[in-house]
N, C-alpha and C. Protein backbone atom coordinates (compact mmCIF):
# COMPACT_ATOMS: atom_id res chain seq x y z
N UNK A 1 -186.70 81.33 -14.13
CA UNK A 1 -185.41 80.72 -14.34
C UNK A 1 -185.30 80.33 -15.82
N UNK A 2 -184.42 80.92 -16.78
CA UNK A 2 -184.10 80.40 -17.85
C UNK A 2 -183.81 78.80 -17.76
N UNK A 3 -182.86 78.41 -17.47
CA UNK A 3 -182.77 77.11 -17.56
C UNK A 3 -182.49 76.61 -16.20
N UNK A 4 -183.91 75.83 -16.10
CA UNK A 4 -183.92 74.76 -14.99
C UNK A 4 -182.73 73.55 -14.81
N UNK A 5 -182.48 73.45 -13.77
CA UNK A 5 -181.42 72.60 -13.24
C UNK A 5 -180.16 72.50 -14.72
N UNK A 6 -179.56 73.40 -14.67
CA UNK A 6 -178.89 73.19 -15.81
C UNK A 6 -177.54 73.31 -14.77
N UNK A 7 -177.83 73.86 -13.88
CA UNK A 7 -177.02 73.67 -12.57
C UNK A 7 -177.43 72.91 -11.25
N UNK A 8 -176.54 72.41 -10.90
CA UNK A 8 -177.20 71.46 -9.97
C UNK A 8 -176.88 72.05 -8.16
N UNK A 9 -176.22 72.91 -8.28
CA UNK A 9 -175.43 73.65 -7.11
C UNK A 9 -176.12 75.30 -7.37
N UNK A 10 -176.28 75.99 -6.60
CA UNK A 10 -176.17 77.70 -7.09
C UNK A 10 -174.77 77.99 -7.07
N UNK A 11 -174.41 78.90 -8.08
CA UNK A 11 -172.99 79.10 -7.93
C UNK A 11 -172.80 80.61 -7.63
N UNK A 12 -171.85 81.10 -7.69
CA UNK A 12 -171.44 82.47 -7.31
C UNK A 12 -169.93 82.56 -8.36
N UNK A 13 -170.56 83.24 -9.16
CA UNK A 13 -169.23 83.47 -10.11
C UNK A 13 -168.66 83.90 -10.18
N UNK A 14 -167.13 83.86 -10.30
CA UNK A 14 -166.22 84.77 -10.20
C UNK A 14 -165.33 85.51 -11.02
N UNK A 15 -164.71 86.62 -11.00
CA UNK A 15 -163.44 87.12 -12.02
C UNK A 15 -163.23 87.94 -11.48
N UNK A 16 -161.47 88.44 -11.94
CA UNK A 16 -160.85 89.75 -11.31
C UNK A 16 -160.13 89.55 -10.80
N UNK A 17 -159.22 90.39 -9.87
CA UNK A 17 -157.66 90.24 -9.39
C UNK A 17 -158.16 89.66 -8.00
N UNK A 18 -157.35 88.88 -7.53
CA UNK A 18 -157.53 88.15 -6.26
C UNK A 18 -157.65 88.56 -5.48
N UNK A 19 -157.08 89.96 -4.60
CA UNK A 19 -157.23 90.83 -3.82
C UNK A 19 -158.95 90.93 -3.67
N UNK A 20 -159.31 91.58 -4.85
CA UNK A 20 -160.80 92.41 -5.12
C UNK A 20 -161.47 91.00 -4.92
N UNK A 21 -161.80 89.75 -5.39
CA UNK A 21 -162.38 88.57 -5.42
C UNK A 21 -162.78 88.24 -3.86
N UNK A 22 -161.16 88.46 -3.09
CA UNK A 22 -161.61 87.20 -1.89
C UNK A 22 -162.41 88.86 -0.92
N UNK A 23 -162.09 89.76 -1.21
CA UNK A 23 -162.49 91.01 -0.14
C UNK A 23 -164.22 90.63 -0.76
N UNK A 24 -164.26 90.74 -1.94
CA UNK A 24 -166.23 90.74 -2.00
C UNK A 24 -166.53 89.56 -1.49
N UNK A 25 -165.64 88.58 -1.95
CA UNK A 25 -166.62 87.28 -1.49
C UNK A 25 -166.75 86.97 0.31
N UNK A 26 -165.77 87.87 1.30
CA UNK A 26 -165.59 87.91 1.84
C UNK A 26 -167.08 88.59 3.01
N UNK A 27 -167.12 89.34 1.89
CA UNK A 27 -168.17 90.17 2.51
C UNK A 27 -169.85 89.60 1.90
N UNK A 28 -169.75 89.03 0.91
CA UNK A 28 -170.96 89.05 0.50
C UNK A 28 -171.08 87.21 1.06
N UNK A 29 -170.23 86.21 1.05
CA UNK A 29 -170.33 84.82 1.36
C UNK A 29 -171.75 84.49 2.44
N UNK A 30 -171.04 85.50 3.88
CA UNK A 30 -172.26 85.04 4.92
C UNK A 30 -173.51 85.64 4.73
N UNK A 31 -174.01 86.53 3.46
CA UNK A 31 -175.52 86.68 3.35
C UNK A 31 -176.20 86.02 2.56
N UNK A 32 -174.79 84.85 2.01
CA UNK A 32 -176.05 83.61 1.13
C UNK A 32 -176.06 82.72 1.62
N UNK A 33 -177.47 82.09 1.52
CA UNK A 33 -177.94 81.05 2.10
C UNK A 33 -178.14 79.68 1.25
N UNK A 34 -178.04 78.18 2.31
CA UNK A 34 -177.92 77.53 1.46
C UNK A 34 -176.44 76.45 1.22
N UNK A 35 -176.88 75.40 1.73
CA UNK A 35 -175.73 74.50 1.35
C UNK A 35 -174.92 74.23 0.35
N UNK A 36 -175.52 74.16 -0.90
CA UNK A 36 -174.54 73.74 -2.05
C UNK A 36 -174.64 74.75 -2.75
N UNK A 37 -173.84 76.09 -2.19
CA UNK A 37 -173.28 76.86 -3.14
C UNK A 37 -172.03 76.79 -3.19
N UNK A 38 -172.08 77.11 -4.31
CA UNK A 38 -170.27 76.73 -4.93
C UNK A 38 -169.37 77.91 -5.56
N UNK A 39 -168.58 77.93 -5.18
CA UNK A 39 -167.54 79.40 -6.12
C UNK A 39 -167.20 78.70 -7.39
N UNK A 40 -167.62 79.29 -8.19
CA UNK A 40 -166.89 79.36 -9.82
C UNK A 40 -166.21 80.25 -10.24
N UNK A 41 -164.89 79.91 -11.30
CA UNK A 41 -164.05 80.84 -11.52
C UNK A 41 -163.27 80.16 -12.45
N UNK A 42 -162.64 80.71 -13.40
CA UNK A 42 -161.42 79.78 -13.78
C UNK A 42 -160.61 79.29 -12.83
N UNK A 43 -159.68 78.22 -13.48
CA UNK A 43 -158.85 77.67 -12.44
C UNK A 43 -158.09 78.44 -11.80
N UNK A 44 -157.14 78.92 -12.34
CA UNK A 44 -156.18 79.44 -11.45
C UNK A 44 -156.61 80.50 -10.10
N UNK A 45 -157.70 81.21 -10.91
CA UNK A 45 -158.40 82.45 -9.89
C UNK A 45 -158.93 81.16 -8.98
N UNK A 46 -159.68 80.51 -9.39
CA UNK A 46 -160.61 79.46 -8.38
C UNK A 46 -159.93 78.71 -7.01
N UNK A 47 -158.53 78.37 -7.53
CA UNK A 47 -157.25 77.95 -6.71
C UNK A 47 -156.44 79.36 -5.85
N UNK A 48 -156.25 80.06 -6.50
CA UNK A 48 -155.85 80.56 -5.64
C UNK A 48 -157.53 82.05 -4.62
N UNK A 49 -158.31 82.13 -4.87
CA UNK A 49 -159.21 82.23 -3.91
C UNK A 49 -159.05 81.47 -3.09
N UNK A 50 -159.61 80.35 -3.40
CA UNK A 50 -159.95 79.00 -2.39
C UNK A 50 -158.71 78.86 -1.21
N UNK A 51 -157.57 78.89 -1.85
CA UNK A 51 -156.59 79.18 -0.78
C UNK A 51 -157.01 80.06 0.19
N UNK A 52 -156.93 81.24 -0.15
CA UNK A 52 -156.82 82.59 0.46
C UNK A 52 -158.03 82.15 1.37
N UNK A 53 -158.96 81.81 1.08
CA UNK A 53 -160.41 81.44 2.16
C UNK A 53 -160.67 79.94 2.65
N UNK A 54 -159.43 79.39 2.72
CA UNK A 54 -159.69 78.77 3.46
C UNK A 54 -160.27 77.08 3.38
N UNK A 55 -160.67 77.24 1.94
CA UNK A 55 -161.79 76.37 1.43
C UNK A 55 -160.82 75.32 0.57
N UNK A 56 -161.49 74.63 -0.13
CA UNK A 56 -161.12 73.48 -1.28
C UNK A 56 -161.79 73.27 -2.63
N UNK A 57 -161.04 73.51 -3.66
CA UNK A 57 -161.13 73.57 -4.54
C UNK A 57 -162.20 71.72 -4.94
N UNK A 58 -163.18 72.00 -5.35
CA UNK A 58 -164.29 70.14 -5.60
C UNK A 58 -163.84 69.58 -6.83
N UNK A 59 -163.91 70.19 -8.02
CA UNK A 59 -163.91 69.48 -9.03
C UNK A 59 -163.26 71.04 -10.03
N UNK A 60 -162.28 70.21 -11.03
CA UNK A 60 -161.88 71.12 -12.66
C UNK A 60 -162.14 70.51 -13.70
N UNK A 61 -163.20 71.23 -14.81
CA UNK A 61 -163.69 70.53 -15.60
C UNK A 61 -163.22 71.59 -16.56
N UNK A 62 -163.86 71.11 -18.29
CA UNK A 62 -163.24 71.78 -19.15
C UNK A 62 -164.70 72.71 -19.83
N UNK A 63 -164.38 74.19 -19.99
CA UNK A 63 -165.77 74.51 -20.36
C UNK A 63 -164.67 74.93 -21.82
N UNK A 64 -166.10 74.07 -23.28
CA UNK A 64 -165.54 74.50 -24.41
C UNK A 64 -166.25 75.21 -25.11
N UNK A 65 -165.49 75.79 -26.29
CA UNK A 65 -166.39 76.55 -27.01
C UNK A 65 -165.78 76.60 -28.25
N UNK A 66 -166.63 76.25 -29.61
CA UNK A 66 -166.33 76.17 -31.09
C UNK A 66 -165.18 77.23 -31.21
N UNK A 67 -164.33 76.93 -31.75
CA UNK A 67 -163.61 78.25 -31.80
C UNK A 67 -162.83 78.32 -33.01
N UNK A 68 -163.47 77.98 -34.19
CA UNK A 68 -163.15 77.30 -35.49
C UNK A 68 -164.30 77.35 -36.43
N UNK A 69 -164.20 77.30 -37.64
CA UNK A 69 -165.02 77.00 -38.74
C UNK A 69 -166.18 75.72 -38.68
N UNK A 70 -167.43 75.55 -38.15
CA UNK A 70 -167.98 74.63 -37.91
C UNK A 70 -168.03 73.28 -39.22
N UNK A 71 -167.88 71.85 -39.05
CA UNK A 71 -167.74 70.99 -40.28
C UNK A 71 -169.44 71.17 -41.16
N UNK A 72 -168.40 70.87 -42.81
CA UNK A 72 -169.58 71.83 -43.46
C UNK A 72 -170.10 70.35 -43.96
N UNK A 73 -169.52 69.51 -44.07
CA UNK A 73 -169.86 67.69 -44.93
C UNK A 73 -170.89 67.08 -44.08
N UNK A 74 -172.12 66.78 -44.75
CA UNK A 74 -172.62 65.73 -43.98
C UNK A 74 -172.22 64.41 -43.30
N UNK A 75 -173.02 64.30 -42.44
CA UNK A 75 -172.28 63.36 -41.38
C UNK A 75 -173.54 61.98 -42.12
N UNK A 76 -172.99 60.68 -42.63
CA UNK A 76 -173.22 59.71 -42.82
C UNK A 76 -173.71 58.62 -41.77
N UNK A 77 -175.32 58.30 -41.67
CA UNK A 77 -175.39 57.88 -40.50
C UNK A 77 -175.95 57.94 -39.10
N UNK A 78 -175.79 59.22 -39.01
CA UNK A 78 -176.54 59.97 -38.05
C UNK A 78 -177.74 60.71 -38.41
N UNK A 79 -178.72 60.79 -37.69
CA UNK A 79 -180.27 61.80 -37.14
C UNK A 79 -180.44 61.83 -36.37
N UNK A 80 -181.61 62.90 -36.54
CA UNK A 80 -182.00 63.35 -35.15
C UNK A 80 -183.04 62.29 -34.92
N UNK A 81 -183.05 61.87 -33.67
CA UNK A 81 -183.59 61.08 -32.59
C UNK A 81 -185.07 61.30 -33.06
N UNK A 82 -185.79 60.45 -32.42
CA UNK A 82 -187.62 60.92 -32.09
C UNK A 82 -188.05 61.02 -30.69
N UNK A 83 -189.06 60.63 -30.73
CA UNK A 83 -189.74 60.73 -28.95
C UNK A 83 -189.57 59.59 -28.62
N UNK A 84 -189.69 58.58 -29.56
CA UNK A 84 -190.39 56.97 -29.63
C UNK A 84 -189.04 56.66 -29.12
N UNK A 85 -187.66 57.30 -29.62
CA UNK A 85 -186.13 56.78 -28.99
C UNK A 85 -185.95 57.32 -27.70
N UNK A 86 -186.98 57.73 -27.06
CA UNK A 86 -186.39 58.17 -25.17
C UNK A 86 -185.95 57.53 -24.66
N UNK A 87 -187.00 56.51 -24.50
CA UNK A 87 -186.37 55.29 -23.28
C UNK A 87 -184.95 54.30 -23.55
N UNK A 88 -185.04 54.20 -25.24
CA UNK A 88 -183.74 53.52 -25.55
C UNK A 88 -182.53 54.59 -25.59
N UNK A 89 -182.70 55.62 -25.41
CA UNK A 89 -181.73 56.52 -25.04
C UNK A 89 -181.55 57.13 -23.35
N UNK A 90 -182.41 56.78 -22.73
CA UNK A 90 -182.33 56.62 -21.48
C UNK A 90 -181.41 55.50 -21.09
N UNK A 91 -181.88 54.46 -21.50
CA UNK A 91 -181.17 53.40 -21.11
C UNK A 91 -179.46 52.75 -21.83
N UNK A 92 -179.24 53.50 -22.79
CA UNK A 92 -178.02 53.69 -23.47
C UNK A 92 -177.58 54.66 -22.45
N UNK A 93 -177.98 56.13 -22.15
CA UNK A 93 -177.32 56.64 -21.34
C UNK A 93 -176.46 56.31 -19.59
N UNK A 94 -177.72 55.42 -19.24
CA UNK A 94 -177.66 54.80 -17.59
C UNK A 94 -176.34 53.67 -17.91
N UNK A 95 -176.29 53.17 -18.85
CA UNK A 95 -174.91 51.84 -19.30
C UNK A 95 -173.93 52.26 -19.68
N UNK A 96 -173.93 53.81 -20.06
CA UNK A 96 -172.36 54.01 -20.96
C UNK A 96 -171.85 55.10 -20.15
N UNK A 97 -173.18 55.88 -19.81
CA UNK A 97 -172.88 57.02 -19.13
C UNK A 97 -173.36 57.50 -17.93
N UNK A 98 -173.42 56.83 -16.85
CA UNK A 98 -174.26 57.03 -15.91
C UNK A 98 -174.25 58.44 -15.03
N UNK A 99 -173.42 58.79 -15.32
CA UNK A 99 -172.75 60.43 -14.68
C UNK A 99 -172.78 61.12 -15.55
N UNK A 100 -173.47 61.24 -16.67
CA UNK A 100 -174.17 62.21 -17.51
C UNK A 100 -175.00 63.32 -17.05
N UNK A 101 -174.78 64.58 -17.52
CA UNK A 101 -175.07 65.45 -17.03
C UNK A 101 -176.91 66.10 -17.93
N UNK A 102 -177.17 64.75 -18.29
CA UNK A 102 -178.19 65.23 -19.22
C UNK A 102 -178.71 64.07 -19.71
N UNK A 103 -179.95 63.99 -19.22
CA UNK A 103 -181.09 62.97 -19.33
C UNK A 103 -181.91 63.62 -20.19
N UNK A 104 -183.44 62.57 -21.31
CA UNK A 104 -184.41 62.90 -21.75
C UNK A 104 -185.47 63.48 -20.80
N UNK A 105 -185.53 63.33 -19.53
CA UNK A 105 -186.45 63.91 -18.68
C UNK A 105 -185.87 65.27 -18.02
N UNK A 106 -184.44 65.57 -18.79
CA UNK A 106 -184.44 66.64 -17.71
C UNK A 106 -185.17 67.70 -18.83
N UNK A 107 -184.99 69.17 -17.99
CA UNK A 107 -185.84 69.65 -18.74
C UNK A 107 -185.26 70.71 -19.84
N UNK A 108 -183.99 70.65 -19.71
CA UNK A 108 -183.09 71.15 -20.40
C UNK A 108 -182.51 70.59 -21.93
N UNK A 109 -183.19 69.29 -21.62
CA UNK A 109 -183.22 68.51 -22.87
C UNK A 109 -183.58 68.60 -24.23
N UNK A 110 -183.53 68.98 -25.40
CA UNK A 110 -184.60 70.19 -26.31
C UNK A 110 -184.80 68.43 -27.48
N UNK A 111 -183.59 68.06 -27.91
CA UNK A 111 -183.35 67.12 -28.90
C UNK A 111 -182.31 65.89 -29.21
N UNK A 112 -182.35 65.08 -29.31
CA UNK A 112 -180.90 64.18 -29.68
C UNK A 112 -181.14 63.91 -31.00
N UNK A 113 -179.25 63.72 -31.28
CA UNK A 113 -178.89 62.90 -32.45
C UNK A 113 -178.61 61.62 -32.21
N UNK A 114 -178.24 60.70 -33.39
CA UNK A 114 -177.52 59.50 -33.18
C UNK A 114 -177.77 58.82 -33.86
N UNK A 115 -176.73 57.57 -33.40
CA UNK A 115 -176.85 56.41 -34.77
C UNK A 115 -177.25 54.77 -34.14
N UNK A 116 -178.12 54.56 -35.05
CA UNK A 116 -179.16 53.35 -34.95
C UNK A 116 -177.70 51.99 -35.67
N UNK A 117 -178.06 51.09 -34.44
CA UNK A 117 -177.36 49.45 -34.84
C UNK A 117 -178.58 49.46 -35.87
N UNK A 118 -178.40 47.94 -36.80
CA UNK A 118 -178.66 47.13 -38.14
C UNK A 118 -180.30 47.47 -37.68
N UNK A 119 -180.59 46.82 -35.80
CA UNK A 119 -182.22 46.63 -35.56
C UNK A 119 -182.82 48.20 -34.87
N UNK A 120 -182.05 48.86 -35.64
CA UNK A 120 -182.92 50.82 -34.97
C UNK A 120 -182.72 51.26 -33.96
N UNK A 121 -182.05 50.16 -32.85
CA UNK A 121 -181.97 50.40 -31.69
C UNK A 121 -180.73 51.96 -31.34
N UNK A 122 -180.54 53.11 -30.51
CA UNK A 122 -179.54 54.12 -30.69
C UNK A 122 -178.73 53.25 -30.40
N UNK A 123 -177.62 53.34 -30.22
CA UNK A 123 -176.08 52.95 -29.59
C UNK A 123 -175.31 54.44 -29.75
N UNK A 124 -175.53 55.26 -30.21
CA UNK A 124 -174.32 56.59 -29.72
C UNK A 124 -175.46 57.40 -29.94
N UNK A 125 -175.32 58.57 -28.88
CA UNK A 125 -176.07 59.82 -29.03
C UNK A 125 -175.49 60.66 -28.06
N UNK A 126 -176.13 61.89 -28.31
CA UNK A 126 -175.38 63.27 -28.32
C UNK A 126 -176.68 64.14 -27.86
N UNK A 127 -177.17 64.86 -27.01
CA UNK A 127 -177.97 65.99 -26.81
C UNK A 127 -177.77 67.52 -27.25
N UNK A 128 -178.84 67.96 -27.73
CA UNK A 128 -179.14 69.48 -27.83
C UNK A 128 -179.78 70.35 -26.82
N UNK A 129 -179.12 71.19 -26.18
CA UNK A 129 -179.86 70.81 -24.54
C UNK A 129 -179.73 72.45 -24.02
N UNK A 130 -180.60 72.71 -23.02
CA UNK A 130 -180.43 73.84 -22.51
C UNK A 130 -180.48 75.34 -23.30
N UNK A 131 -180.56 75.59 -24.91
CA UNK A 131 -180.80 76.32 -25.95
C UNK A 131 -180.70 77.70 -25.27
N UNK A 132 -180.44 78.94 -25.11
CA UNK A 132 -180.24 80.28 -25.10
C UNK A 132 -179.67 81.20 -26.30
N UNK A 133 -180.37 82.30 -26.12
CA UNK A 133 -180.51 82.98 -27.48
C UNK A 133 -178.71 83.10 -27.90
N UNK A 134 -178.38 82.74 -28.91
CA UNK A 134 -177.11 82.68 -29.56
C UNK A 134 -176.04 81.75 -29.02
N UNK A 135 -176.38 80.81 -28.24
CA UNK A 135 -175.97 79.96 -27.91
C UNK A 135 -176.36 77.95 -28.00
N UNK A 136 -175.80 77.45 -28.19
CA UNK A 136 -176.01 75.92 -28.05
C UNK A 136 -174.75 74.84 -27.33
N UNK A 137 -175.92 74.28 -26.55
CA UNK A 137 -174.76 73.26 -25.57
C UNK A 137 -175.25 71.78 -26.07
N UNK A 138 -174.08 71.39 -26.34
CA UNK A 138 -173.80 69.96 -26.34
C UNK A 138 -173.62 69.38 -25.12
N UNK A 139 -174.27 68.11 -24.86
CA UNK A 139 -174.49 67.49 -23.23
C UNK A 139 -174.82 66.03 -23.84
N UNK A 140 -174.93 65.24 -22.67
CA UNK A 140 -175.32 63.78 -22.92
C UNK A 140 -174.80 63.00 -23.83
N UNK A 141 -173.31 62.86 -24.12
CA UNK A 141 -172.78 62.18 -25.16
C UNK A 141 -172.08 60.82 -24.51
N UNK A 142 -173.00 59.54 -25.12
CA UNK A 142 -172.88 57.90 -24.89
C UNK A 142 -172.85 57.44 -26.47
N UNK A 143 -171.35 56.30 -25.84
CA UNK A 143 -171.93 55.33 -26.92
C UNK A 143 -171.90 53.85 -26.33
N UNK A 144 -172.22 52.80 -26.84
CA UNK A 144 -172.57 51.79 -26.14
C UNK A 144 -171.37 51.04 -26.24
N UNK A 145 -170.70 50.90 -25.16
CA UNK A 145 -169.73 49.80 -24.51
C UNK A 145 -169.02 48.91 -25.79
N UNK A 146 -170.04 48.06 -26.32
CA UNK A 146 -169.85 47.25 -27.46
C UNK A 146 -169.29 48.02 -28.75
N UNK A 147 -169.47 49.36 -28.61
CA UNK A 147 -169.16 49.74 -30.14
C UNK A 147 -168.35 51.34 -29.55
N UNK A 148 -167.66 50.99 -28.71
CA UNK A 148 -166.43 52.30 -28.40
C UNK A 148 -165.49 51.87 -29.18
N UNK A 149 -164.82 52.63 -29.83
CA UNK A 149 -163.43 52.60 -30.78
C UNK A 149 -163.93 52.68 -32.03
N UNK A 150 -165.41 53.15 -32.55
CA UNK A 150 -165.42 52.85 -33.85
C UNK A 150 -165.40 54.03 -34.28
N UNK A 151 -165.57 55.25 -33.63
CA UNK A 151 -165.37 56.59 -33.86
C UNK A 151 -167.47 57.06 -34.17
N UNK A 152 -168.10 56.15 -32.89
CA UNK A 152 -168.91 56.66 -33.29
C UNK A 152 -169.71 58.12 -32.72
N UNK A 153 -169.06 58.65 -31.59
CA UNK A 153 -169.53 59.44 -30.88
C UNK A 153 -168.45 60.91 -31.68
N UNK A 154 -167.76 60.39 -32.60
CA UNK A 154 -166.98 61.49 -33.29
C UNK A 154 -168.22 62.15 -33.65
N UNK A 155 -168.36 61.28 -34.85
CA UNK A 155 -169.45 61.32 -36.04
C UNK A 155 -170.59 62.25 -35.18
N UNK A 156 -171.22 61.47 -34.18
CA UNK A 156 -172.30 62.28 -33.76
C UNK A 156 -172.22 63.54 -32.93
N UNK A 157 -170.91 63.72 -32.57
CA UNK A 157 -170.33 65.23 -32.19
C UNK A 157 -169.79 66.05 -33.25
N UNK A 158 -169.82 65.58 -34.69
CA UNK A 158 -169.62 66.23 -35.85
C UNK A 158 -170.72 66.89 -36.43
N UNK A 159 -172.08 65.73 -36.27
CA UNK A 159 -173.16 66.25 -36.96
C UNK A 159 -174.10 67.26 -35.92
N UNK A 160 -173.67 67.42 -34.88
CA UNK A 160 -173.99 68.45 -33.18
C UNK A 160 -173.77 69.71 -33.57
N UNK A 161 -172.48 69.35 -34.04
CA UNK A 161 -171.80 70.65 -34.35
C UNK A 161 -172.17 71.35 -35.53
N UNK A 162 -172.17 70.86 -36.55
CA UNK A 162 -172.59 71.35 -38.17
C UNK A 162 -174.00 71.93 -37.47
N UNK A 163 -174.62 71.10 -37.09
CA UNK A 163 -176.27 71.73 -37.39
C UNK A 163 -176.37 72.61 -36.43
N UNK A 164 -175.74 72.58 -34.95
CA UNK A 164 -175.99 73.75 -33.57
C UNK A 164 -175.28 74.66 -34.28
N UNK A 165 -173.88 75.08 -35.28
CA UNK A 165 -173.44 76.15 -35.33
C UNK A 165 -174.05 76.88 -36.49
N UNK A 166 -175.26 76.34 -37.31
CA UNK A 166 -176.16 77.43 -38.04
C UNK A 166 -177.24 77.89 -36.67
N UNK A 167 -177.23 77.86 -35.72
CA UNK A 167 -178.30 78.63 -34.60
C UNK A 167 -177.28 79.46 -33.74
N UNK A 168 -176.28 79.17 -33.46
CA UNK A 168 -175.04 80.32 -33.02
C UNK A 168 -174.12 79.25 -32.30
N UNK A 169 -173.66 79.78 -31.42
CA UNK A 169 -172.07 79.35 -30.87
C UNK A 169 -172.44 78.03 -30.37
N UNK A 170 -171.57 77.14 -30.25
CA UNK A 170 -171.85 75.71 -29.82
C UNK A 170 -170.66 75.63 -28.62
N UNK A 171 -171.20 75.04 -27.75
CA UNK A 171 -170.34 74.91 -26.51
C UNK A 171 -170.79 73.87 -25.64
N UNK A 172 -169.94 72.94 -24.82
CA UNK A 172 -170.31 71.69 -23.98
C UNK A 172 -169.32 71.63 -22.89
N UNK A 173 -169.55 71.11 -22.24
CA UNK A 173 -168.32 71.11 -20.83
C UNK A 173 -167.69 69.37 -20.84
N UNK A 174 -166.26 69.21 -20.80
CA UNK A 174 -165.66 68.02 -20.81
C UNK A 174 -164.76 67.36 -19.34
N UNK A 175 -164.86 66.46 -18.54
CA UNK A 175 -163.75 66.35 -17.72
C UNK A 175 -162.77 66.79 -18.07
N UNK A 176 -161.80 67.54 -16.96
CA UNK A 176 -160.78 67.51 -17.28
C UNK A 176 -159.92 66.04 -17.80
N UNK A 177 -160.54 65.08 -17.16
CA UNK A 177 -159.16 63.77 -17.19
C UNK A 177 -159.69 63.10 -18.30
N UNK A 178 -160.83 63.30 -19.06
CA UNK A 178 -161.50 62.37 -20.26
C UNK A 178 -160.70 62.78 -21.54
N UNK A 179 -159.51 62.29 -21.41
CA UNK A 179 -158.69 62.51 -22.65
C UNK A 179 -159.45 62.24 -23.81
N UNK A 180 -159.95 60.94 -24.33
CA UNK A 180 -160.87 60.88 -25.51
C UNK A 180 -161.54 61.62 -25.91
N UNK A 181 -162.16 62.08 -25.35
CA UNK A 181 -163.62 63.29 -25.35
C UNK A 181 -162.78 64.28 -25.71
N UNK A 182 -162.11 64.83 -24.74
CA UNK A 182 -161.06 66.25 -24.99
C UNK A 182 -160.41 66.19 -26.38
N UNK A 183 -159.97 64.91 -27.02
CA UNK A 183 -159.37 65.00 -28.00
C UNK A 183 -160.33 65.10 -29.21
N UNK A 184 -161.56 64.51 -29.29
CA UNK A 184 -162.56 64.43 -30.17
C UNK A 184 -162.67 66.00 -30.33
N UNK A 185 -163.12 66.45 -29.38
CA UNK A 185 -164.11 67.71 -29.33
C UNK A 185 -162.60 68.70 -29.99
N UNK A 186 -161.27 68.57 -29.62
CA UNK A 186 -160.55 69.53 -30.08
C UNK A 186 -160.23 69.46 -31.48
N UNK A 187 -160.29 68.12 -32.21
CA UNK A 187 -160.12 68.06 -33.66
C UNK A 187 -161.28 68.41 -34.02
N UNK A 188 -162.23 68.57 -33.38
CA UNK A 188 -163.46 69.62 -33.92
C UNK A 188 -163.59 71.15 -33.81
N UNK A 189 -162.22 71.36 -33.50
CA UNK A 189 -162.35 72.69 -33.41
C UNK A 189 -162.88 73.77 -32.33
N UNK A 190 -162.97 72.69 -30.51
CA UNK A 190 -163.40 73.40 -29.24
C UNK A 190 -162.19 73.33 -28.58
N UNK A 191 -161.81 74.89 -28.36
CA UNK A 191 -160.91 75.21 -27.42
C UNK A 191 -161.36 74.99 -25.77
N UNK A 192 -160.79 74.66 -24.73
CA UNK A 192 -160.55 74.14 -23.58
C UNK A 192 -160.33 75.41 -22.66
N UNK A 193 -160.85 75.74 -21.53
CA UNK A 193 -160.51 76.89 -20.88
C UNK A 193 -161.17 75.63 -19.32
N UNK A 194 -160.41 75.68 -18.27
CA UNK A 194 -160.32 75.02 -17.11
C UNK A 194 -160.86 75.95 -16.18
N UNK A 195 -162.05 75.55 -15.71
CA UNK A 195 -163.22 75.94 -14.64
C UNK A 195 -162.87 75.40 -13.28
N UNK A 196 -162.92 75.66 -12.66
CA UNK A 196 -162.91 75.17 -10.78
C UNK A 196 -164.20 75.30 -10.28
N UNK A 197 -164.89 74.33 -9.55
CA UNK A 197 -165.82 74.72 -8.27
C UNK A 197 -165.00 74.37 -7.35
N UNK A 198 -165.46 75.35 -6.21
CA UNK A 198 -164.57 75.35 -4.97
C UNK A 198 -165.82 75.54 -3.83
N UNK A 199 -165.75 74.63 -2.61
CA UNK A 199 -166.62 74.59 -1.60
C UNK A 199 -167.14 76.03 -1.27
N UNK A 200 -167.46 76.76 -0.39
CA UNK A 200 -167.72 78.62 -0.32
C UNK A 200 -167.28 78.40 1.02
């Protein structure tokens, strides 16, 4: 397995005209085994499958991808993390972000950035996570409660970006409804394309 639990469901992916979609999945659905598999697809294909079979569309999230000139200015403030910052980035994560899709123990985890309060402690960080050849995902982005609005999770999704887009394409997945996030990541230059999982 390239990357361990980088999914948490098996999925079955989809594309193509709706006709051709629901006839394979039709046929191929009852020889997989296994509770939490999930249909993926863009939205609209994902919605209208899911109709056609019967099923319900779970969750639409936003899968992005740099689609712009990566920022060339250093970011003031921010580094990369150490080992010695796990646990205080564990525990920044469990308070700001508890439905984070990306912990220091998972194993998809490669590196963090972020920025240290006055006493070193992190308060915003950002993961480098899951790595594949010409690709980089951004995951695990918290900042601490006390210091939202200062634009600090910009900054550290600025300096994500500069340094993942000298190793190739940079890409992260956003709620659909997390307007903030969506708006950060798009003045950075990640276009938005709307994913569906749908029950099977």
């Amino acid at each position: 397995m390239f990357a361990p639990r980088l999914n948490r469901s098996d999925r079955l992916v989809h594309a193509g005209e709706v006709d051709d979609v629901v006839a394979l999945l039709r046929e191929v659905l009852p020889t997989v085994r296994g509770e939490k598999v999930r249909l993926l697809a863009q939205a609209p294909l994902a919605e209208r499958v899911a109709e056609r079979l019967g099923t319900e569309v779970l969750a639409t999230f936003g899968w992005m991808h740099l689609a712009a000139d990566p920022p060339r200015q250093p970011v003031p403030g921010v580094e990369w993390l150490t080992e010695a910052d796990v646990p205080a980035i564990d525990a920044l994560l469990r308070a700001a972000n508890p439905g984070s899709y990306l912990f220091p123990d998972d194993p998809g985890a490669l590196r963090w950035a972020g920025i240290r309060d006055a006493g070193g402690t992190p308060i915003s960080v950002a993961g480098d996570s899951w790595p594949a050849p010409g690709l980089r995902y951004i995951s695990g982005v918290a900042t601490h409660p006390d210091h939202r609005g200062e634009g600090l999770s910009t900054r550290v999704c600025t300096f994500l970006t500069r340094e993942l887009a000298r190793l190739g394409d940079v890409v992260l997945m956003a709620d659909s409804d997390n307007e903030p996030a969506l708006r950060v990541y798009r003045r950075l230059g990640f276009r938005y394309t709307a994913i569906s999982a749908a029950r099977r």
